[in-house]
Protein backbone atom coordinates (compact mmCIF):
# COMPACT_ATOMS: atom_id res chain seq x y z
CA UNK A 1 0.00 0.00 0.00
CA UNK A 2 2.84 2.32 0.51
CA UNK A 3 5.13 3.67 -2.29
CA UNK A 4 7.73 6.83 -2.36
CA UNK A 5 7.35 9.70 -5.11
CA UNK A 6 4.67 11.31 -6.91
CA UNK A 7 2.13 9.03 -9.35
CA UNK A 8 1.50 10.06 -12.68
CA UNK A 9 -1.73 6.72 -13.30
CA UNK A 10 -4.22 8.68 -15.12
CA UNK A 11 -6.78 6.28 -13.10
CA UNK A 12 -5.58 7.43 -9.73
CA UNK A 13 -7.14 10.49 -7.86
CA UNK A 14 -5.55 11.87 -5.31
CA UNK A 15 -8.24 12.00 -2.47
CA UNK A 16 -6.06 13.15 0.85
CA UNK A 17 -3.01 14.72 2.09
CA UNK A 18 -1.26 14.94 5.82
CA UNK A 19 1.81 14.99 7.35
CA UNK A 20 1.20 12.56 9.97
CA UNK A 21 2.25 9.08 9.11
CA UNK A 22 -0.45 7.61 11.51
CA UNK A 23 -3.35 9.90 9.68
CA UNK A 24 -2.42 8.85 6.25
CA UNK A 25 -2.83 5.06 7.99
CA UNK A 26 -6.07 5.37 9.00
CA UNK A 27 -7.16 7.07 5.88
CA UNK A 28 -5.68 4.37 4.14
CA UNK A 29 -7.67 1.64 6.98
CA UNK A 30 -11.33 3.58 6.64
CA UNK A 31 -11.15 3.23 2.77
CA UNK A 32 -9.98 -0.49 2.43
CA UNK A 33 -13.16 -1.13 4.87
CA UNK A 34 -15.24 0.69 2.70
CA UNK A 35 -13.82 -1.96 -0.18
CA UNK A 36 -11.92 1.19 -1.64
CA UNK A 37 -8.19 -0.07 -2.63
CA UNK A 38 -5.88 2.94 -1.39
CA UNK A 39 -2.81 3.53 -2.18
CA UNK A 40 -0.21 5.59 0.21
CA UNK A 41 2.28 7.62 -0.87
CA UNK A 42 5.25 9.45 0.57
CA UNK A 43 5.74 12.65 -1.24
CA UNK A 44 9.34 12.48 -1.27
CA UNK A 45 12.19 9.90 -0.43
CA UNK A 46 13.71 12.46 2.09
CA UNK A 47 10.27 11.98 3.56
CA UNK A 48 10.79 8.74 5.42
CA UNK A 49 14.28 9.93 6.60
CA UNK A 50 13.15 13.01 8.34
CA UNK A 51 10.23 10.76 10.43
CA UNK A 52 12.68 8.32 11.32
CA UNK A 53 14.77 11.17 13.04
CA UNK A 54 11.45 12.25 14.69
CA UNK A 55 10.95 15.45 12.68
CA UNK A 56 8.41 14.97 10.28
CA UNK A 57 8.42 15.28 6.95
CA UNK A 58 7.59 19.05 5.39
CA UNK A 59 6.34 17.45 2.15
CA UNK A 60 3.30 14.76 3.60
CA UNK A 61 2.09 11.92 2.47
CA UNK A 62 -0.89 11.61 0.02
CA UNK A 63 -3.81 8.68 -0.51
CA UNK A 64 -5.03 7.83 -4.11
CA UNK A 65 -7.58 6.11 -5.32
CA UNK A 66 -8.99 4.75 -8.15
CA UNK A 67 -11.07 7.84 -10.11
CA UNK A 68 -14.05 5.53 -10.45
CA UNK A 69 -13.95 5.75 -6.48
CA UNK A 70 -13.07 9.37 -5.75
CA UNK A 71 -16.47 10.94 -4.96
CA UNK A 72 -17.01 8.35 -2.51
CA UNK A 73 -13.64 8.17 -0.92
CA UNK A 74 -13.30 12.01 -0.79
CA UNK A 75 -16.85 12.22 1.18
CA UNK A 76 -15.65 9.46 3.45
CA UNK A 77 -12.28 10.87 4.43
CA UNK A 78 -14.09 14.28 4.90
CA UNK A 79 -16.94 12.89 7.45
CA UNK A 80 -14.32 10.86 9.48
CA UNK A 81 -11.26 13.72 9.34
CA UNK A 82 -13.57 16.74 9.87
CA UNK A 83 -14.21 15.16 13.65
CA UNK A 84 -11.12 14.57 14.36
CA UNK A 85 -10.31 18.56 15.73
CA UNK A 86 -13.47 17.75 18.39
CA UNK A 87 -11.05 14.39 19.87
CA UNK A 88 -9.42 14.65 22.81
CA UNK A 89 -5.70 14.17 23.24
CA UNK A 90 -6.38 10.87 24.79
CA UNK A 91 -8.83 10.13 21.75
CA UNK A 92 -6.05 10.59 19.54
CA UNK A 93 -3.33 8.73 21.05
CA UNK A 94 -5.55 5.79 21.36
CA UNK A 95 -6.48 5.91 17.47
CA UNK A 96 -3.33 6.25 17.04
CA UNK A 97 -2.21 3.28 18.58
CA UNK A 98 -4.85 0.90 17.46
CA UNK A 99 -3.67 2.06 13.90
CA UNK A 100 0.03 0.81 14.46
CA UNK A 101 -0.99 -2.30 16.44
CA UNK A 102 -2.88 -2.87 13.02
CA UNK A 103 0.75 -3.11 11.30
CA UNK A 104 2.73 -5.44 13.60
């Protein structure tokens, strides 16, 4: 699901952007549930590097989609990411986490 660079597929929409490694996870998580195949991107290979040392990356990471998807995905992303401000620090932390216990 996760691939370095920028995507020129003509079928491929890009339907979200963030910074956070964790976010671009669970966008990636709420579409595959929906049965939309999402593909994560780092912007850049310096990207990875800089969230390794714990600094973040200035240039984010971006979710695609396929077009015929978009709408959907775009609406779904928006209704799950537009709570996310009204979460608690706790609330966070504990998506967080359930996120990366999800990859091991």
């Amino acid at each position: 699901m996760f691939r370095k660079g920028t995507l020129q597929d003509k079928d491929m929409a890009l339907v979200y952007n963030t910074a956070s490694k964790w976010e671009a996870d669970m966008a990636g998580k709420l579409l595959e549930e929906a049965g939309i195949p999402a593909l994560i991107m780092d912007r850049e290979d310096s990207g990875a590097y800089l969230r390794i040392l714990g600094l973040g990356s200035p240039f984010g990471m971006d979710v695609y989609v396929n077009r015929l998807h978009e709408e959907q995905a775009k609406k779904l992303l928006e209704e799950a990411f537009s709570e996310k401000e009204d979460l608690s620090e706790q609330e966070l932390e504990e998506l967080a986490m359930e996120v990366s216990s999800d990859e091991v």
